[in-house]
C-alpha atoms as a PDB file:
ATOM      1  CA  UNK A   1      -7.805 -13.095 -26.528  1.00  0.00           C
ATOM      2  CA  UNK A   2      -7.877 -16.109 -24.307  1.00  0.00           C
ATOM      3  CA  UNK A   3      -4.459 -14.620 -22.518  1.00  0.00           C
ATOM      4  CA  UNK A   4      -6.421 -11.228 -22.325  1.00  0.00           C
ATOM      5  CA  UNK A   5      -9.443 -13.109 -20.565  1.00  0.00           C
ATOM      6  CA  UNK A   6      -7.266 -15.389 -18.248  1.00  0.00           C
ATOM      7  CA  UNK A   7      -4.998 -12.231 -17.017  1.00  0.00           C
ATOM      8  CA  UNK A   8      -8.773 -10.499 -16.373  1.00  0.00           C
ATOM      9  CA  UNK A   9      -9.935 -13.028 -14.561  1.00  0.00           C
ATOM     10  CA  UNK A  10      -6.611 -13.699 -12.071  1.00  0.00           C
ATOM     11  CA  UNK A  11      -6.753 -10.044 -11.463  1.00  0.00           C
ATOM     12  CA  UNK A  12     -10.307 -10.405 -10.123  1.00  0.00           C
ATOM     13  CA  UNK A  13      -9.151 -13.294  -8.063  1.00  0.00           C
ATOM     14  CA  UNK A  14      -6.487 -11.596  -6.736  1.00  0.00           C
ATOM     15  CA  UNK A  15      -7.947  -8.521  -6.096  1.00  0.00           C
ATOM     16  CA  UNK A  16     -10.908 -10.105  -4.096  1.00  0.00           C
ATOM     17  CA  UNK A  17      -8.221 -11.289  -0.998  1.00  0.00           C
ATOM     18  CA  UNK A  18      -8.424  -9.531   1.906  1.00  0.00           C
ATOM     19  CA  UNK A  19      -6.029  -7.946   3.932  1.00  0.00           C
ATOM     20  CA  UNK A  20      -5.123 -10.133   7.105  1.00  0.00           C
ATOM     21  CA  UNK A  21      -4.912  -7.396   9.399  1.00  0.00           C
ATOM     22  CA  UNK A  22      -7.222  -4.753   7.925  1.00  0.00           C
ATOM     23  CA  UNK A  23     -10.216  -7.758   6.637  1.00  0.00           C
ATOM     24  CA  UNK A  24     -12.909  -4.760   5.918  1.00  0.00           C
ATOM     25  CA  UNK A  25     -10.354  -4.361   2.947  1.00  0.00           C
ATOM     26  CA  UNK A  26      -9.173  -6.172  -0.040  1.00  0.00           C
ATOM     27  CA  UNK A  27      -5.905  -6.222  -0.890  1.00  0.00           C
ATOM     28  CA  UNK A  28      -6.945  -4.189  -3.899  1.00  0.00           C
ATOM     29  CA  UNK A  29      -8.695  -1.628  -1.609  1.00  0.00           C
ATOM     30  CA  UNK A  30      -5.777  -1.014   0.402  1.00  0.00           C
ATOM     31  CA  UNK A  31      -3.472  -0.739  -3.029  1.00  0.00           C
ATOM     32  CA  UNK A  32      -0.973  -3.213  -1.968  1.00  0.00           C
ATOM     33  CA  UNK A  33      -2.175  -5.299  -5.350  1.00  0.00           C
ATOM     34  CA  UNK A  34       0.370  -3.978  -7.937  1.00  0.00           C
ATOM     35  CA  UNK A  35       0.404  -6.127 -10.928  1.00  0.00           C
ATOM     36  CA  UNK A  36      -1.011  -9.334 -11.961  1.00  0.00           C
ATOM     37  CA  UNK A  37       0.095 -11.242 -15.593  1.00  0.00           C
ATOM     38  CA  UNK A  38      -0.598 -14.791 -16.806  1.00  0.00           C
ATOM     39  CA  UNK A  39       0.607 -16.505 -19.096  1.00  0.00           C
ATOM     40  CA  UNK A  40       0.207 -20.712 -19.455  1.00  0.00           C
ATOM     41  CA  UNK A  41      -1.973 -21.061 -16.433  1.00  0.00           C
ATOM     42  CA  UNK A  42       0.980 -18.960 -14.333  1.00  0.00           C
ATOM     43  CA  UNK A  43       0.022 -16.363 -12.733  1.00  0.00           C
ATOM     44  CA  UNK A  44       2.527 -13.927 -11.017  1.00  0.00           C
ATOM     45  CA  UNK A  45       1.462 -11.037  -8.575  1.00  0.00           C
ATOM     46  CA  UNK A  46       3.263  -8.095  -7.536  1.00  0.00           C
ATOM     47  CA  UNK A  47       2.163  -6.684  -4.414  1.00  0.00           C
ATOM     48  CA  UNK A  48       3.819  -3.476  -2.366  1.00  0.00           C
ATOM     49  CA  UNK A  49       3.603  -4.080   1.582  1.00  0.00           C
ATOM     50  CA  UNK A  50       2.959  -0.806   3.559  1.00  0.00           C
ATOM     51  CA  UNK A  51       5.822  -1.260   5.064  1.00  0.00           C
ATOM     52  CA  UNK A  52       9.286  -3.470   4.277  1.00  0.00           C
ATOM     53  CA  UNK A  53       8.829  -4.916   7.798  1.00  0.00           C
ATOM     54  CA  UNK A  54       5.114  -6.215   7.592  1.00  0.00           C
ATOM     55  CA  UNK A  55       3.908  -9.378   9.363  1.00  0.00           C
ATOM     56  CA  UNK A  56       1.334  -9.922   7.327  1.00  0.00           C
ATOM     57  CA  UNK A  57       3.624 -10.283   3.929  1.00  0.00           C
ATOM     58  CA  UNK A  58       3.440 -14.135   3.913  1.00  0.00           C
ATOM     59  CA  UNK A  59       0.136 -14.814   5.132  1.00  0.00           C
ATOM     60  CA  UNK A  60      -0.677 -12.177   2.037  1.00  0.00           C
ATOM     61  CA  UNK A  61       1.461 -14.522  -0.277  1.00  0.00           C
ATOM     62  CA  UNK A  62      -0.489 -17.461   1.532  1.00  0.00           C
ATOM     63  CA  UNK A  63      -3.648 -15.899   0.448  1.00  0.00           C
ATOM     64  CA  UNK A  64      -2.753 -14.881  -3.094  1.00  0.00           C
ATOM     65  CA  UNK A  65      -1.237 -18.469  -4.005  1.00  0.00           C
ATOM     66  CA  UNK A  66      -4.521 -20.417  -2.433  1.00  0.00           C
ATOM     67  CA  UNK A  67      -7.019 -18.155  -4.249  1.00  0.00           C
ATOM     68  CA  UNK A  68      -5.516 -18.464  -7.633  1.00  0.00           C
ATOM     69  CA  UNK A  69      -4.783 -21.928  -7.606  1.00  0.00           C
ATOM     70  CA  UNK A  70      -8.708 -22.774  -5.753  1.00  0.00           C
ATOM     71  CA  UNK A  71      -9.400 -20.788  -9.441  1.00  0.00           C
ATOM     72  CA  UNK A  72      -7.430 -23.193 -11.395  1.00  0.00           C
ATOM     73  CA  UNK A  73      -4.360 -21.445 -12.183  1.00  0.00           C
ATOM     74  CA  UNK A  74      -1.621 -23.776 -12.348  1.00  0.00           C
ATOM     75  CA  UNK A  75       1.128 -22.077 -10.506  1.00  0.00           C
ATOM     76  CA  UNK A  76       1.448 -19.238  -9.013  1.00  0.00           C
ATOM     77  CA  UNK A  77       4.207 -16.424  -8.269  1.00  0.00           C
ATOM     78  CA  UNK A  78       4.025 -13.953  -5.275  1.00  0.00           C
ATOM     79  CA  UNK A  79       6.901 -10.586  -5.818  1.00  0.00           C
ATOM     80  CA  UNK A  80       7.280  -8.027  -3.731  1.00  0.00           C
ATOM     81  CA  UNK A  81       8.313  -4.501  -4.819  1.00  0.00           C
ATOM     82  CA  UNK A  82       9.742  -2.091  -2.662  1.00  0.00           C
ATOM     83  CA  UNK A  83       9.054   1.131  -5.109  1.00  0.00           C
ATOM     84  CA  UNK A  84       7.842   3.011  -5.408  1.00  0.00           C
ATOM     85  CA  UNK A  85       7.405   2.938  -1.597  1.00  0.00           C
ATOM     86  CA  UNK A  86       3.265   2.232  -0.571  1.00  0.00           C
ATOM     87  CA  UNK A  87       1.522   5.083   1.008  1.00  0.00           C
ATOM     88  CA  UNK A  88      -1.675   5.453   2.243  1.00  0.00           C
ATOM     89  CA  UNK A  89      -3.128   7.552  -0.990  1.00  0.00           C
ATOM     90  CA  UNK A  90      -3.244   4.412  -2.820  1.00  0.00           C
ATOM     91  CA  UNK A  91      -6.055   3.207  -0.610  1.00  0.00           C
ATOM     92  CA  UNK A  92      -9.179   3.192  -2.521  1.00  0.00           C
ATOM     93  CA  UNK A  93     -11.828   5.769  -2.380  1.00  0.00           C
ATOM     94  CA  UNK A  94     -13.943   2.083  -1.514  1.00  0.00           C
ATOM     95  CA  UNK A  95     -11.945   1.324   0.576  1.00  0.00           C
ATOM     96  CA  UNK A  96     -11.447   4.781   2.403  1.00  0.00           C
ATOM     97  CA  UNK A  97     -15.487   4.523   3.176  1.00  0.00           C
ATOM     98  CA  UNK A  98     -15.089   0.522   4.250  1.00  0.00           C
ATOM     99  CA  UNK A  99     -12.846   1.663   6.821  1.00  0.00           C
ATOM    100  CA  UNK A 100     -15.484   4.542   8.011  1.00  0.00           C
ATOM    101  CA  UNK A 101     -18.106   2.061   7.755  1.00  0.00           C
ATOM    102  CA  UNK A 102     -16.400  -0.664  10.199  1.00  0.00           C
ATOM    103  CA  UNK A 103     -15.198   1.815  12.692  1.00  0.00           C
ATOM    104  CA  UNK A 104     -11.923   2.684  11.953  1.00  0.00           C
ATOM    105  CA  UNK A 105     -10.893   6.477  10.668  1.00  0.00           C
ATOM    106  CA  UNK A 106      -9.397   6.289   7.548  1.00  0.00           C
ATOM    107  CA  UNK A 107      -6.022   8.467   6.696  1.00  0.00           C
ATOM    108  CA  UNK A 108      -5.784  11.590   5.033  1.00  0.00           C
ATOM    109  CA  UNK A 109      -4.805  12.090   1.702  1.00  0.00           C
ATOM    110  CA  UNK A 110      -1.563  12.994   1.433  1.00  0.00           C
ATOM    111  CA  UNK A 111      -0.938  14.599  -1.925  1.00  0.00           C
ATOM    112  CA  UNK A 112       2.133  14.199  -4.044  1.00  0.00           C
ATOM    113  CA  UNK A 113       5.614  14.095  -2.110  1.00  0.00           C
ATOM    114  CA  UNK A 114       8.347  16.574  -2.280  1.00  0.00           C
ATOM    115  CA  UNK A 115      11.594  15.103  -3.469  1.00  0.00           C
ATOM    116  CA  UNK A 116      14.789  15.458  -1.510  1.00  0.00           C
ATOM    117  CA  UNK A 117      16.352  15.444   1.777  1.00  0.00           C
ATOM    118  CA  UNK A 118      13.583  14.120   4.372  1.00  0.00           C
ATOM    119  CA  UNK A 119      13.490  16.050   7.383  1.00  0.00           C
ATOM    120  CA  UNK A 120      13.317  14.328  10.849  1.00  0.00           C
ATOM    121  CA  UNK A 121      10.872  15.225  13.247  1.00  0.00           C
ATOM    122  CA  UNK A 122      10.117  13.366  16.587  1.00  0.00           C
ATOM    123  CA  UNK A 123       7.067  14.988  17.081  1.00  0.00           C
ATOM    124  CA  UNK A 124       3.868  13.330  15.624  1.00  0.00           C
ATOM    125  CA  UNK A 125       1.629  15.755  13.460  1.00  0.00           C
ATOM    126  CA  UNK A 126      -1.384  17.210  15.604  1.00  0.00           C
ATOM    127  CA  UNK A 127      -3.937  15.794  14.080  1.00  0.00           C
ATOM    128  CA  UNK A 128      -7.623  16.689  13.447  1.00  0.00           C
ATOM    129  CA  UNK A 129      -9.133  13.139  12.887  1.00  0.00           C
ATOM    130  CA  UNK A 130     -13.077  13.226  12.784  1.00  0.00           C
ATOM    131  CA  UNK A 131     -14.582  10.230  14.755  1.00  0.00           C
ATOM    132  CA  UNK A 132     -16.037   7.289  12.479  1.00  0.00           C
ATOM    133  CA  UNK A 133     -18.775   7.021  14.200  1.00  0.00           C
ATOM    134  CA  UNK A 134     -20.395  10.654  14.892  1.00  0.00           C
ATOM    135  CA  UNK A 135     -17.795  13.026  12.802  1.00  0.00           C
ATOM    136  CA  UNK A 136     -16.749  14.741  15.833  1.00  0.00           C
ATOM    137  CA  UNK A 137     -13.565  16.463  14.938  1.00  0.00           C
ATOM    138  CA  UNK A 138     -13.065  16.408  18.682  1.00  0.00           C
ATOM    139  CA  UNK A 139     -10.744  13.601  19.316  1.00  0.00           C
ATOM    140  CA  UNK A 140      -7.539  12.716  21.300  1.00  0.00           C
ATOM    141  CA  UNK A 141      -4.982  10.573  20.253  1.00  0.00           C
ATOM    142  CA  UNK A 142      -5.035   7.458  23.248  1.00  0.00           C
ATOM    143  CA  UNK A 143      -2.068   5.382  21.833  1.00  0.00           C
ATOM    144  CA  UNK A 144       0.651   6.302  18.674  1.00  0.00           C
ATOM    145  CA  UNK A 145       0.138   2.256  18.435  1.00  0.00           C
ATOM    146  CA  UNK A 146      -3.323   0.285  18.064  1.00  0.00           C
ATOM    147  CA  UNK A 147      -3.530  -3.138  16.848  1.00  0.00           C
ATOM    148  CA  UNK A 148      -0.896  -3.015  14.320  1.00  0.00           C
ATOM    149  CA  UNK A 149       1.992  -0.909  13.345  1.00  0.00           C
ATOM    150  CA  UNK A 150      -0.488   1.303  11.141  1.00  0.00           C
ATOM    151  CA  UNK A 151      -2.796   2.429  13.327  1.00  0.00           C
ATOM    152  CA  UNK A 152      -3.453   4.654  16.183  1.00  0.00           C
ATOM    153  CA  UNK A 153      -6.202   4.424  19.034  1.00  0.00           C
ATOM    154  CA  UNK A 154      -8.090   7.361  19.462  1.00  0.00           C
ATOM    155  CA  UNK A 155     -11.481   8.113  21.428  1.00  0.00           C
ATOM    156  CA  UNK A 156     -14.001  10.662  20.679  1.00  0.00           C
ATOM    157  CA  UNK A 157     -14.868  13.245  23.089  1.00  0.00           C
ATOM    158  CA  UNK A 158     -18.615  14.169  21.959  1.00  0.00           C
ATOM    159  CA  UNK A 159     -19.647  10.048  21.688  1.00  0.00           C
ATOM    160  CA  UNK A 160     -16.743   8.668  24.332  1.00  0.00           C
ATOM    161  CA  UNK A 161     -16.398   5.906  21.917  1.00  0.00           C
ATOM    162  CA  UNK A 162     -12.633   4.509  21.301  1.00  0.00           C
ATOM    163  CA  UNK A 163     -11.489   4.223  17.532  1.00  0.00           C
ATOM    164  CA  UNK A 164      -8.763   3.316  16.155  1.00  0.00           C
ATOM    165  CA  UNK A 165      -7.269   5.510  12.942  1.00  0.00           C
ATOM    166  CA  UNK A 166      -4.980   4.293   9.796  1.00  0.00           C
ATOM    167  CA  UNK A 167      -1.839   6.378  10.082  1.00  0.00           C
ATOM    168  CA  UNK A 168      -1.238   8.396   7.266  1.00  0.00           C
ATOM    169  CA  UNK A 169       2.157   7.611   5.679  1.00  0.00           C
END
């Protein structure tokens, strides 16, 4: 019972850090938070980065350690799984309406992926990306690249405001 109650309350902990380069978002909101377990006062997370290349991967770690151990956990263990490969479906439905709320279009769902062979194609996806700040469906795609490797600045034709958009991947 005590285990069961410790475990609860690291998972809170851990799932109240926010993401360094998305803060609107916890790392629970963005679904990078995979797994938490504690057993003796150690606590060991399992997070999936959105991408094997991210920057933000240590300061995450960082972040994860100091919480846990500010909550008097006596050690704690950062892991990193690769797969099943993040994508952006496993971003909250709270977090999906965080991102509207600060500004920023949130992806697309995605759906289930198709096994097999992976086609290449060169060509981004037209989009239709409605504008986070008046729904105007009527929006252009300014850069592939915004502020990070995950999202794209866009501008709205109807409201002229820029925006940036979380790729969907």
């Amino acid at each position: 019972m005590v285990t069961a109650t410790r475990t609860r309350t690291a998972l809170e902990v851990a799932a109240q850090v926010r993401d360094p380069e998305l803060p609107v978002l916890t790392l629970a909101d963005l679904g990078v938070l995979r797994d938490v377990t504690e057993e003796d006062g150690r606590v060991s997370v399992t997070i999936t980065p959105t991408y094997s290349g991210c920057p933000a991967l240590d300061e995450m770690g960082a972040d994860l350690r100091r919480s846990l151990l500010a909550a008097g956990f006596s050690a704690v263990d950062v892991r990193l799984s690769l797969a099943p490969a993040w994508t952006t479906d496993w971003i909250s439905e709270d977090g999906l309406r965080k991102l509207r709320e600060a500004g920023i279009a949130p992806p697309s769902r995605l759906g289930p992926r198709s096994t097999g062979p992976v086609p290449l194609n060169l060509t981004p996806p037209s989009q239709r990306v409605p504008c986070p700040r008046c729904g105007s469906f009527r929006t252009s795609e300014l850069s592939r690249f915004g502020s990070t490797a995950c999202k794209a600045l866009r501008r709205c034709a109807d409201c002229a405001e820029p925006f940036e958009h979380v790729k969907e991947i």
